[in-house]
N, C-alpha and C. Protein backbone atom coordinates (compact mmCIF):
# COMPACT_ATOMS: atom_id res chain seq x y z
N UNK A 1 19.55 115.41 322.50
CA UNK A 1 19.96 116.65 321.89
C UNK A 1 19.17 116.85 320.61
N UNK A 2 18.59 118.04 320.55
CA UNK A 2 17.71 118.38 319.23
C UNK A 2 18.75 118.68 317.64
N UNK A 3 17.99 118.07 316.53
CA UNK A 3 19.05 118.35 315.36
C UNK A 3 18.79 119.66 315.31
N UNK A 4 19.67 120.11 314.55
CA UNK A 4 19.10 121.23 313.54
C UNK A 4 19.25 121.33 312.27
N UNK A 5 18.07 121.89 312.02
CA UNK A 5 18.20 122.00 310.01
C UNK A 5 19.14 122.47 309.66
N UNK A 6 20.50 121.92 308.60
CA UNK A 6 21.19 123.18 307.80
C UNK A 6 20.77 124.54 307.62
N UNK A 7 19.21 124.83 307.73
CA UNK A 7 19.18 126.44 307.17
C UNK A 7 19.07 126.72 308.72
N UNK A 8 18.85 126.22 309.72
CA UNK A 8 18.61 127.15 311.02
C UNK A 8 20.45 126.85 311.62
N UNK A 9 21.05 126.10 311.42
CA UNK A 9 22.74 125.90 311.58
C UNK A 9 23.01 127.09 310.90
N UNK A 10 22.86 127.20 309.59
CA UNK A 10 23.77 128.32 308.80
C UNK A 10 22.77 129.91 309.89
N UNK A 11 22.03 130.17 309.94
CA UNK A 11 21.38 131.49 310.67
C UNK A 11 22.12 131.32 311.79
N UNK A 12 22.80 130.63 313.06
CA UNK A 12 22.84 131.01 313.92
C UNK A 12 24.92 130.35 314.23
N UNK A 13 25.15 129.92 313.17
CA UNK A 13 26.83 129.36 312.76
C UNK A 13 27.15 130.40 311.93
N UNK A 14 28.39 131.11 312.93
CA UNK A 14 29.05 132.13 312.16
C UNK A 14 30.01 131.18 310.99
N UNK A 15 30.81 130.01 310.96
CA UNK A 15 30.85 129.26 309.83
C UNK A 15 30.11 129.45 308.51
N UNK A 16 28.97 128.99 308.47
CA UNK A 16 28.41 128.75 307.55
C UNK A 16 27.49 130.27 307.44
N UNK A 17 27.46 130.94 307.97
CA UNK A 17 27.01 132.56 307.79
C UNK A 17 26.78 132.88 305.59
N UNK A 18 28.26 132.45 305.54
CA UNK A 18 28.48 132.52 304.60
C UNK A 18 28.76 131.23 303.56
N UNK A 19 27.68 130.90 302.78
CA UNK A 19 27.88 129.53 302.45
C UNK A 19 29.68 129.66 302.15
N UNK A 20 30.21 128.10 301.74
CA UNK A 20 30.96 127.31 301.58
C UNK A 20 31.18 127.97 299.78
N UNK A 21 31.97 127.83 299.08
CA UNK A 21 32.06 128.27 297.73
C UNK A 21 31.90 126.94 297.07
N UNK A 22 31.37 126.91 295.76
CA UNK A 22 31.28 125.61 295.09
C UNK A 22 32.45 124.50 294.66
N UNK A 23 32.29 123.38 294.83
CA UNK A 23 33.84 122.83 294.78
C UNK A 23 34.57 123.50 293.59
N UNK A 24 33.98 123.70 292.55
CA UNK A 24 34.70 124.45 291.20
C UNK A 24 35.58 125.72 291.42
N UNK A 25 34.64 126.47 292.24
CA UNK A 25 35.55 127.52 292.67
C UNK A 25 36.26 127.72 293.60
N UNK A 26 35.93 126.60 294.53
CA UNK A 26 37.28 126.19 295.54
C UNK A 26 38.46 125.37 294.72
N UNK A 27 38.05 125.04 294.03
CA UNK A 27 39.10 124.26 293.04
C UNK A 27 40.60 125.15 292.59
N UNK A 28 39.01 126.30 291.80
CA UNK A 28 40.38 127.18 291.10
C UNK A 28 40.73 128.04 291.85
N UNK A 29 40.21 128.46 293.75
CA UNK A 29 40.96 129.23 294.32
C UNK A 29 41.69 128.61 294.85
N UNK A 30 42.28 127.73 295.78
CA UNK A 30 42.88 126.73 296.37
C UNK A 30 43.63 126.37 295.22
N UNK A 31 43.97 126.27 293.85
CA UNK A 31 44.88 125.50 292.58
C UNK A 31 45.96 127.40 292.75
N UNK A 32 44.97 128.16 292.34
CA UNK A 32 45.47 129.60 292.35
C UNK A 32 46.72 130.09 293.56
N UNK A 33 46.20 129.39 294.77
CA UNK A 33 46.50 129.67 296.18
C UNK A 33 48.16 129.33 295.98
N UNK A 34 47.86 128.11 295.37
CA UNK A 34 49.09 126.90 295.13
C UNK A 34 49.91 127.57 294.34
N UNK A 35 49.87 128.07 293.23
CA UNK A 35 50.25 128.56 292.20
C UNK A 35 51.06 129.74 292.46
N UNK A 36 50.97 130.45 294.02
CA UNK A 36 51.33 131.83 294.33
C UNK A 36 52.28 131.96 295.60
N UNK A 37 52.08 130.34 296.38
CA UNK A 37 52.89 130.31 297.39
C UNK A 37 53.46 128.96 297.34
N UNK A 38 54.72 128.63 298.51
CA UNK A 38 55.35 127.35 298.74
C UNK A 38 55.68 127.59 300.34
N UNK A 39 55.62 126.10 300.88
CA UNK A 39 55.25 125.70 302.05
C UNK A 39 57.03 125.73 302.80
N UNK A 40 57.33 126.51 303.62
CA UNK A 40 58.56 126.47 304.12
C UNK A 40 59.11 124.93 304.00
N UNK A 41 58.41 123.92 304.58
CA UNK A 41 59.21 122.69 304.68
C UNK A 41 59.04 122.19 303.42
N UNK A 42 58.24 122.30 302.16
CA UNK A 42 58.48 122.39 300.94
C UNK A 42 60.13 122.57 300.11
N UNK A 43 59.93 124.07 300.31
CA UNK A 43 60.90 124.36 300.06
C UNK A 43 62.68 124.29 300.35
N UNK A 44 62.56 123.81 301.78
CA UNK A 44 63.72 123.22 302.57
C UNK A 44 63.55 121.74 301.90
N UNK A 45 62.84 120.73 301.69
CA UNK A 45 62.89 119.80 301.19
C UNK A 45 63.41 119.85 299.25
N UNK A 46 63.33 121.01 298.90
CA UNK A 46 63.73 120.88 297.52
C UNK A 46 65.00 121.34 297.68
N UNK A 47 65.41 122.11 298.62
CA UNK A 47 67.16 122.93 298.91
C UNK A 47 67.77 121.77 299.12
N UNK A 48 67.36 120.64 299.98
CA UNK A 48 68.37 119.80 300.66
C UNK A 48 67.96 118.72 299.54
N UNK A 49 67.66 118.65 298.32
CA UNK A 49 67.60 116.89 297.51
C UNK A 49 69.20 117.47 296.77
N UNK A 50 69.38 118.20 296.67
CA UNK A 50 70.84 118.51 296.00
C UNK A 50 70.58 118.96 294.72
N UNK A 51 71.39 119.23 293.73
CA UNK A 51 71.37 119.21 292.54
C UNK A 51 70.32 121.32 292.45
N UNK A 52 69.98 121.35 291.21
CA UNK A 52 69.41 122.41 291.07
C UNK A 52 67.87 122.24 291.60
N UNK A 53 66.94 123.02 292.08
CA UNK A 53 65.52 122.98 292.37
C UNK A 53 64.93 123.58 291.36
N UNK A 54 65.57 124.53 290.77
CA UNK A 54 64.43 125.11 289.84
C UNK A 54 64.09 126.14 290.27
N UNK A 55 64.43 126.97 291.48
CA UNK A 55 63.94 128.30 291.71
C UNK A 55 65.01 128.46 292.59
N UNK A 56 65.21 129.96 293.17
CA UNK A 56 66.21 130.50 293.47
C UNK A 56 65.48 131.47 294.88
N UNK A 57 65.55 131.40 296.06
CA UNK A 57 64.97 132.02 297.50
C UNK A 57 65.72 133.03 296.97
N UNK A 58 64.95 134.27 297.75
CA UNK A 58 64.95 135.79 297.80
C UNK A 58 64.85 136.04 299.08
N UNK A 59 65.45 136.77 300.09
CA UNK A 59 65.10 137.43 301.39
C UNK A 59 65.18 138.99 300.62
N UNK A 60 63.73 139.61 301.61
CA UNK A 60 63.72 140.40 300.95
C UNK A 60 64.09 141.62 302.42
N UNK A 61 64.42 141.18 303.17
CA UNK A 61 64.76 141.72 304.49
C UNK A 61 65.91 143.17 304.49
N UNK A 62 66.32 143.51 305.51
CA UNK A 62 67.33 144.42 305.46
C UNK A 62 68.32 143.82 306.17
N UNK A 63 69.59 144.33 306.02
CA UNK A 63 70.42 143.70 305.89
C UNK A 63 70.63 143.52 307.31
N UNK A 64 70.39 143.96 308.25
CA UNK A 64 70.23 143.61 309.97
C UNK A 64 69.89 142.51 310.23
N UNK A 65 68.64 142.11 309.51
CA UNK A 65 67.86 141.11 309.05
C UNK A 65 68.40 139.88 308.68
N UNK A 66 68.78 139.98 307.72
CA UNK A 66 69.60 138.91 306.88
C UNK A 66 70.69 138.64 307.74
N UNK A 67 71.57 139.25 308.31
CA UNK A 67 72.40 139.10 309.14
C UNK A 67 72.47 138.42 310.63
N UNK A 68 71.11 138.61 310.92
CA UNK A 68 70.31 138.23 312.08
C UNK A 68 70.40 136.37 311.68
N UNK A 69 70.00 135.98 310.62
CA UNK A 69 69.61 134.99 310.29
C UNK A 69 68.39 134.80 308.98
N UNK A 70 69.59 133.92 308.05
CA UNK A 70 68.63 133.42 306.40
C UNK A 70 68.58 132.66 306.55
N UNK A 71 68.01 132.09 305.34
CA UNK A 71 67.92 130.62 304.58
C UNK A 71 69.16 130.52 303.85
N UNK A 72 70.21 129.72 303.87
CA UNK A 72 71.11 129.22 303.46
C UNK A 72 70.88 129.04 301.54
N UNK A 73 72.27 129.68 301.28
CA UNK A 73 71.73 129.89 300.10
C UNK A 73 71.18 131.13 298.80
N UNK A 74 70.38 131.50 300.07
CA UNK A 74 69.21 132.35 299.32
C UNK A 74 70.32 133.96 299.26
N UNK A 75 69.77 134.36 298.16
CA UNK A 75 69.89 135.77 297.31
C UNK A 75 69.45 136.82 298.49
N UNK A 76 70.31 137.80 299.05
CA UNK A 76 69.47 138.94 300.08
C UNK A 76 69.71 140.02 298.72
N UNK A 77 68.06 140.22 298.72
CA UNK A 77 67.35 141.31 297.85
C UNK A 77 66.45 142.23 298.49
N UNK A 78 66.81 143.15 299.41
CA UNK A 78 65.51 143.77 299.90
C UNK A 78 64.73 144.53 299.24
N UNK A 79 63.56 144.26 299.47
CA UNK A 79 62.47 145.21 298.24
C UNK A 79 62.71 146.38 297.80
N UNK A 80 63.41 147.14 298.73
CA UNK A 80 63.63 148.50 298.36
C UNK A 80 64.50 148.80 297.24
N UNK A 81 65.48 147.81 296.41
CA UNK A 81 66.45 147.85 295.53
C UNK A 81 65.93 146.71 294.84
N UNK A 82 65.12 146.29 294.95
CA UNK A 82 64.57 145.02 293.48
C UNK A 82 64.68 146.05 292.15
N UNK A 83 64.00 146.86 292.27
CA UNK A 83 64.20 148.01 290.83
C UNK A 83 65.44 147.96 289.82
N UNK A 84 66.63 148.05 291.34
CA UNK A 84 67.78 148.73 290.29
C UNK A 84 68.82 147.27 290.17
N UNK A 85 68.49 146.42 290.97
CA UNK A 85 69.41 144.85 291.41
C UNK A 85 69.11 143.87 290.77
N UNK A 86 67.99 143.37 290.81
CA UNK A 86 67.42 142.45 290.16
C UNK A 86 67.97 141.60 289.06
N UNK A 87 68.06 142.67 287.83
CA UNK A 87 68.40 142.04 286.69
C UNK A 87 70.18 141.67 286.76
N UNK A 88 70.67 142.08 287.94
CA UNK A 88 72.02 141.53 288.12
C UNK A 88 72.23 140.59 288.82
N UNK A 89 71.12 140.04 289.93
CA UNK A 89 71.38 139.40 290.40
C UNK A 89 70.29 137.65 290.51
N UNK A 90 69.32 138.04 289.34
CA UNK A 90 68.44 136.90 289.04
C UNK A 90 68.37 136.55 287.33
N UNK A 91 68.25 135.85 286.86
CA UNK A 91 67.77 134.82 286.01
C UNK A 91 65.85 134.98 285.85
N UNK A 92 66.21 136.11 284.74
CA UNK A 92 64.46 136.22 284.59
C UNK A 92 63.88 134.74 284.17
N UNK A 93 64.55 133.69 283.52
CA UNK A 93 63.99 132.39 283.43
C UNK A 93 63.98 131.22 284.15
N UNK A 94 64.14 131.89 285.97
CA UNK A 94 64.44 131.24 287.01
C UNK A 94 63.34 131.28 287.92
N UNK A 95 62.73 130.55 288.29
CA UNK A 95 61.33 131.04 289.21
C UNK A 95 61.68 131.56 290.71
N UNK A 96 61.42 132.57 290.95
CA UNK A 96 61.98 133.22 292.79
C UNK A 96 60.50 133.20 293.64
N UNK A 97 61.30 132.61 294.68
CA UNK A 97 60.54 132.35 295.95
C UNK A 97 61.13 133.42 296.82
N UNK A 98 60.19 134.37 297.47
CA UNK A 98 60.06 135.18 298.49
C UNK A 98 60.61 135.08 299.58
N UNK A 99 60.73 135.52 300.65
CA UNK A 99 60.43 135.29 301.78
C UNK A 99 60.93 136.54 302.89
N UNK A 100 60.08 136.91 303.54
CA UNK A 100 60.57 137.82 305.03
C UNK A 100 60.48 137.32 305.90
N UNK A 101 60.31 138.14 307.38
CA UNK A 101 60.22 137.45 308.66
C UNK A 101 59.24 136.42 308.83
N UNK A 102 57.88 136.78 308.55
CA UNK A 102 57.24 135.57 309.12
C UNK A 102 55.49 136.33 308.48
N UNK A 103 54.43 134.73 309.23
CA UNK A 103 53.15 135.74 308.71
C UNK A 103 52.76 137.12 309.06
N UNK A 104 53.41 137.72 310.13
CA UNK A 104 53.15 138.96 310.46
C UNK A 104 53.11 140.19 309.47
N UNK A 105 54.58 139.43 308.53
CA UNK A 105 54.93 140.48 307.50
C UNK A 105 54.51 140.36 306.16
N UNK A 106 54.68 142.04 305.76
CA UNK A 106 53.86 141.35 303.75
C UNK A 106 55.04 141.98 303.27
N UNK A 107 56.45 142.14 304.06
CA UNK A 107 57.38 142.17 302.87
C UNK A 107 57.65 141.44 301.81
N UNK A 108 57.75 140.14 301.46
CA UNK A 108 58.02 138.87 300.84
C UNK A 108 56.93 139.20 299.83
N UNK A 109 55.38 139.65 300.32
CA UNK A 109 54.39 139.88 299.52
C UNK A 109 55.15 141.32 298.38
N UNK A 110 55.56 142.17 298.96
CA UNK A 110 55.54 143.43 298.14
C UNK A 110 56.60 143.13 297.23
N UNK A 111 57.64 142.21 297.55
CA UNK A 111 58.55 142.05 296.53
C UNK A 111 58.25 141.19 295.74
N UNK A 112 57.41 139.90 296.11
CA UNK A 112 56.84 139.39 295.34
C UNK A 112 56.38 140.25 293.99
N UNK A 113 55.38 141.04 294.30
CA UNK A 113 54.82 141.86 293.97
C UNK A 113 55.91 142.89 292.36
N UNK A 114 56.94 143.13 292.98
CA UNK A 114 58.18 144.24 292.33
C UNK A 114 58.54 143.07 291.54
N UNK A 115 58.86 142.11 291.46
CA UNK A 115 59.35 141.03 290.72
C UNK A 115 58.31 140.58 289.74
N UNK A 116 57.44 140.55 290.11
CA UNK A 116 56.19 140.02 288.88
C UNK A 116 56.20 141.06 288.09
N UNK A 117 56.30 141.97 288.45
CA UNK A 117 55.91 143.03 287.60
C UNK A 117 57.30 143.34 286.82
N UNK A 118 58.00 142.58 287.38
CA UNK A 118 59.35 143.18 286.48
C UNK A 118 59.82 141.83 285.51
N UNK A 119 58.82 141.05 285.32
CA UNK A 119 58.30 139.86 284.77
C UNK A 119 59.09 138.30 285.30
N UNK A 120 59.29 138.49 285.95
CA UNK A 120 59.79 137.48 287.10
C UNK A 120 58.19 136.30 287.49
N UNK A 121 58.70 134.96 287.52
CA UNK A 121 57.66 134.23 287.73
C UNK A 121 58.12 134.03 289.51
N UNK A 122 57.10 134.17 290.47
CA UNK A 122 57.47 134.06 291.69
C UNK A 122 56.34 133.55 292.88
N UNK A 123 57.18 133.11 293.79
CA UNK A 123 55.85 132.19 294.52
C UNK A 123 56.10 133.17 296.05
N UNK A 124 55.66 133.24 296.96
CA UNK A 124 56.38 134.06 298.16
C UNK A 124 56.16 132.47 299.08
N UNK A 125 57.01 132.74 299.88
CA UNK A 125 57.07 131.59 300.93
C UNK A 125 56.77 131.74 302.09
N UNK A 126 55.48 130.82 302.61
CA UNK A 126 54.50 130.99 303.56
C UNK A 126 55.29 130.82 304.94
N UNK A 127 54.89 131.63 306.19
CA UNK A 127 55.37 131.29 307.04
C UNK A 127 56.81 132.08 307.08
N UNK A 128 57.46 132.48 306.23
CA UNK A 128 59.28 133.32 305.71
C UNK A 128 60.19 132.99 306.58
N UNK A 129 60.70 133.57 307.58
CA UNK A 129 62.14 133.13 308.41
C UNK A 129 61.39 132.59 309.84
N UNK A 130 60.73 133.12 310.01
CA UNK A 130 60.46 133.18 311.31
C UNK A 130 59.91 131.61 311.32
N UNK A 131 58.58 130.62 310.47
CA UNK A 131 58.81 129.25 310.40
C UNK A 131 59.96 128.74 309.79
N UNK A 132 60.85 129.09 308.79
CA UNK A 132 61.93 128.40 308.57
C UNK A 132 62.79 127.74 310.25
N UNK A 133 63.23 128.85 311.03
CA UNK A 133 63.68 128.87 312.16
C UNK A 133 63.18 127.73 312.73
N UNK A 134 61.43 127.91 313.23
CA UNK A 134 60.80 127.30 314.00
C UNK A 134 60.40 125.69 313.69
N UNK A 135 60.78 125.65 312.36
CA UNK A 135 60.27 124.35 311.73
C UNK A 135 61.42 123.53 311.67
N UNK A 136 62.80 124.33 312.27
CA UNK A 136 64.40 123.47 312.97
C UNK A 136 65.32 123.63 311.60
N UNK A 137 64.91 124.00 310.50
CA UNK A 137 65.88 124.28 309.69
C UNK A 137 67.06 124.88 309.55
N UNK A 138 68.14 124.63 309.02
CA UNK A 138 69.50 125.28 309.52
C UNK A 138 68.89 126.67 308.87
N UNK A 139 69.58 127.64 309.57
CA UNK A 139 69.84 128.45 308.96
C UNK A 139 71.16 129.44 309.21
N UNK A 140 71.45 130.70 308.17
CA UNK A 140 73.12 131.58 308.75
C UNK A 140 73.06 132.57 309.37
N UNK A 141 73.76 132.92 310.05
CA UNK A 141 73.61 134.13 310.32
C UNK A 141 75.23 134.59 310.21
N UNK A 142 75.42 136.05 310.62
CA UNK A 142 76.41 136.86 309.90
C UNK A 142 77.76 135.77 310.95
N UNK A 143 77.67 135.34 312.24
CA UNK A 143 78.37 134.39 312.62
C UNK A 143 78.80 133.18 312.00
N UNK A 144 77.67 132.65 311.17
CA UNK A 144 77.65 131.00 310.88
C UNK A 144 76.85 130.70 311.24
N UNK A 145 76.39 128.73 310.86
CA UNK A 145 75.50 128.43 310.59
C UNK A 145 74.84 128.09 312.38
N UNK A 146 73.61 127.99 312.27
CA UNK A 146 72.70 127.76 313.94
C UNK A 146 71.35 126.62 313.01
N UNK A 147 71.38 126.27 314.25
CA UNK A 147 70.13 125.36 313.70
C UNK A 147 69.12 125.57 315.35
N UNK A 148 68.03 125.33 314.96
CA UNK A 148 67.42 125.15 316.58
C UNK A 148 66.54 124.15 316.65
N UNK A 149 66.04 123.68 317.73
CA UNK A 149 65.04 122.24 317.48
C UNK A 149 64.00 122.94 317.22
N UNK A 150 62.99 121.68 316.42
CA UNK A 150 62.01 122.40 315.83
C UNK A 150 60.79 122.68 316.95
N UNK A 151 60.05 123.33 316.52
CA UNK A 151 58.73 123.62 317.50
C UNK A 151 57.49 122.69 317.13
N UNK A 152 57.53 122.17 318.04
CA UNK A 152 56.15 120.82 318.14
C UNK A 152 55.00 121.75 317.75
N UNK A 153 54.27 123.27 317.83
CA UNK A 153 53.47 123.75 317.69
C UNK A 153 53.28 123.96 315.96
N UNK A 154 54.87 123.62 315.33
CA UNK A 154 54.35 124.12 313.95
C UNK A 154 55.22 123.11 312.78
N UNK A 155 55.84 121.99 313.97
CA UNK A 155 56.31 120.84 312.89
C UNK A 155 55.93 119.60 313.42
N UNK A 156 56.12 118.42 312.97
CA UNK A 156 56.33 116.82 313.90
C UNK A 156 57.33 116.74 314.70
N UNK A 157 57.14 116.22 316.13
CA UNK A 157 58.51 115.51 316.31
C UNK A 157 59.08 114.26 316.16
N UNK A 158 60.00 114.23 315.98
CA UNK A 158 60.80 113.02 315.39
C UNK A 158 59.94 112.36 314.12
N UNK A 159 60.06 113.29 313.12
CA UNK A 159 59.20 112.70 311.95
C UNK A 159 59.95 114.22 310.83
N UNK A 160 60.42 113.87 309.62
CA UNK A 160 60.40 114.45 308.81
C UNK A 160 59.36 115.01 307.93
N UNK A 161 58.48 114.51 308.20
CA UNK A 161 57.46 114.50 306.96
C UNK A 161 55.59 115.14 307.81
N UNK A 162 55.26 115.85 307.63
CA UNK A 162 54.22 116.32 308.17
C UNK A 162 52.86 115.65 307.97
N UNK A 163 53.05 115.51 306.86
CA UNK A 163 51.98 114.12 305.80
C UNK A 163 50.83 115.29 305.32
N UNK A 164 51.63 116.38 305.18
CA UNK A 164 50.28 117.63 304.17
C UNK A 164 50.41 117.23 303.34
């Protein structure tokens, strides 16, 4: 099999099309990245050590939604009333984590969004209900609590710990 040069790889590798960014600035985008989101099983791992976490979940869903099934716990704030709710129902010196249905959606993003700006420090949570669900975490719904087994496509099985 013939090598090929890095410069004839990058011409004909849609990959490398576009170089790679310098570790510096992968540094501070990837530190940035961090800085703006939290990892569903993250965050289920800081709900379940007990005691306070330090931030407070937001569904930012409608109430069909929320009813359908949350995160245990969490504040239902749908974006559309962050404006007038907010300051009654959060701790501006409390950090809020996001979350909607899933990656499909940028609700979690837009409230994110309504909350920063209403000077709220906030992370949105990757993956929102739809991996919470899938990653086997309990969650409520307007019945009570359901849990489901987790999905081998987006957790471990028989392993707590993913090792990210």
């Amino acid at each position: 099999m013939a090598m090929t040069s890095p410069t004839t790889a990058t011409a004909v590798n849609s990959v490398l099309r576009v170089p790679p960014a310098s570790p510096a600035a992968a540094a501070a985008h990837f530190g940035a990245s961090l800085a703006f989101h939290a990892d569903v099983s993250d965050v289920a791992s800081a709900l379940a050590a007990g005691g306070d976490p330090g931030f407070v979940v937001v569904d930012s869903r409608s109430t069909a939604s929320w009813d359908q099934g949350h995160v245990p716990g969490a504040v239902h704030l749908p974006t559309a009333l962050i404006l007038e709710q907010a300051a009654a129902l959060l701790d501006p010196a409390v950090p809020v984590v996001t979350y909607c249905w899933g990656p499909g959606c940028n609700g979690a993003t837009r409230a994110a969004l309504a909350l920063a700006q209403l000077g709220y420090q906030v992370k949105e949570m990757l993956g929102g209900f739809e991996y919470w669900a899938r990653e086997g975490f309990a969650f409520e719904t307007w019945e009570g609590g359901e849990q489901r087994a987790a999905d081998p496509l987006t957790a471990p099985v028989d392993d707590a710990d993913c090792g990210c």
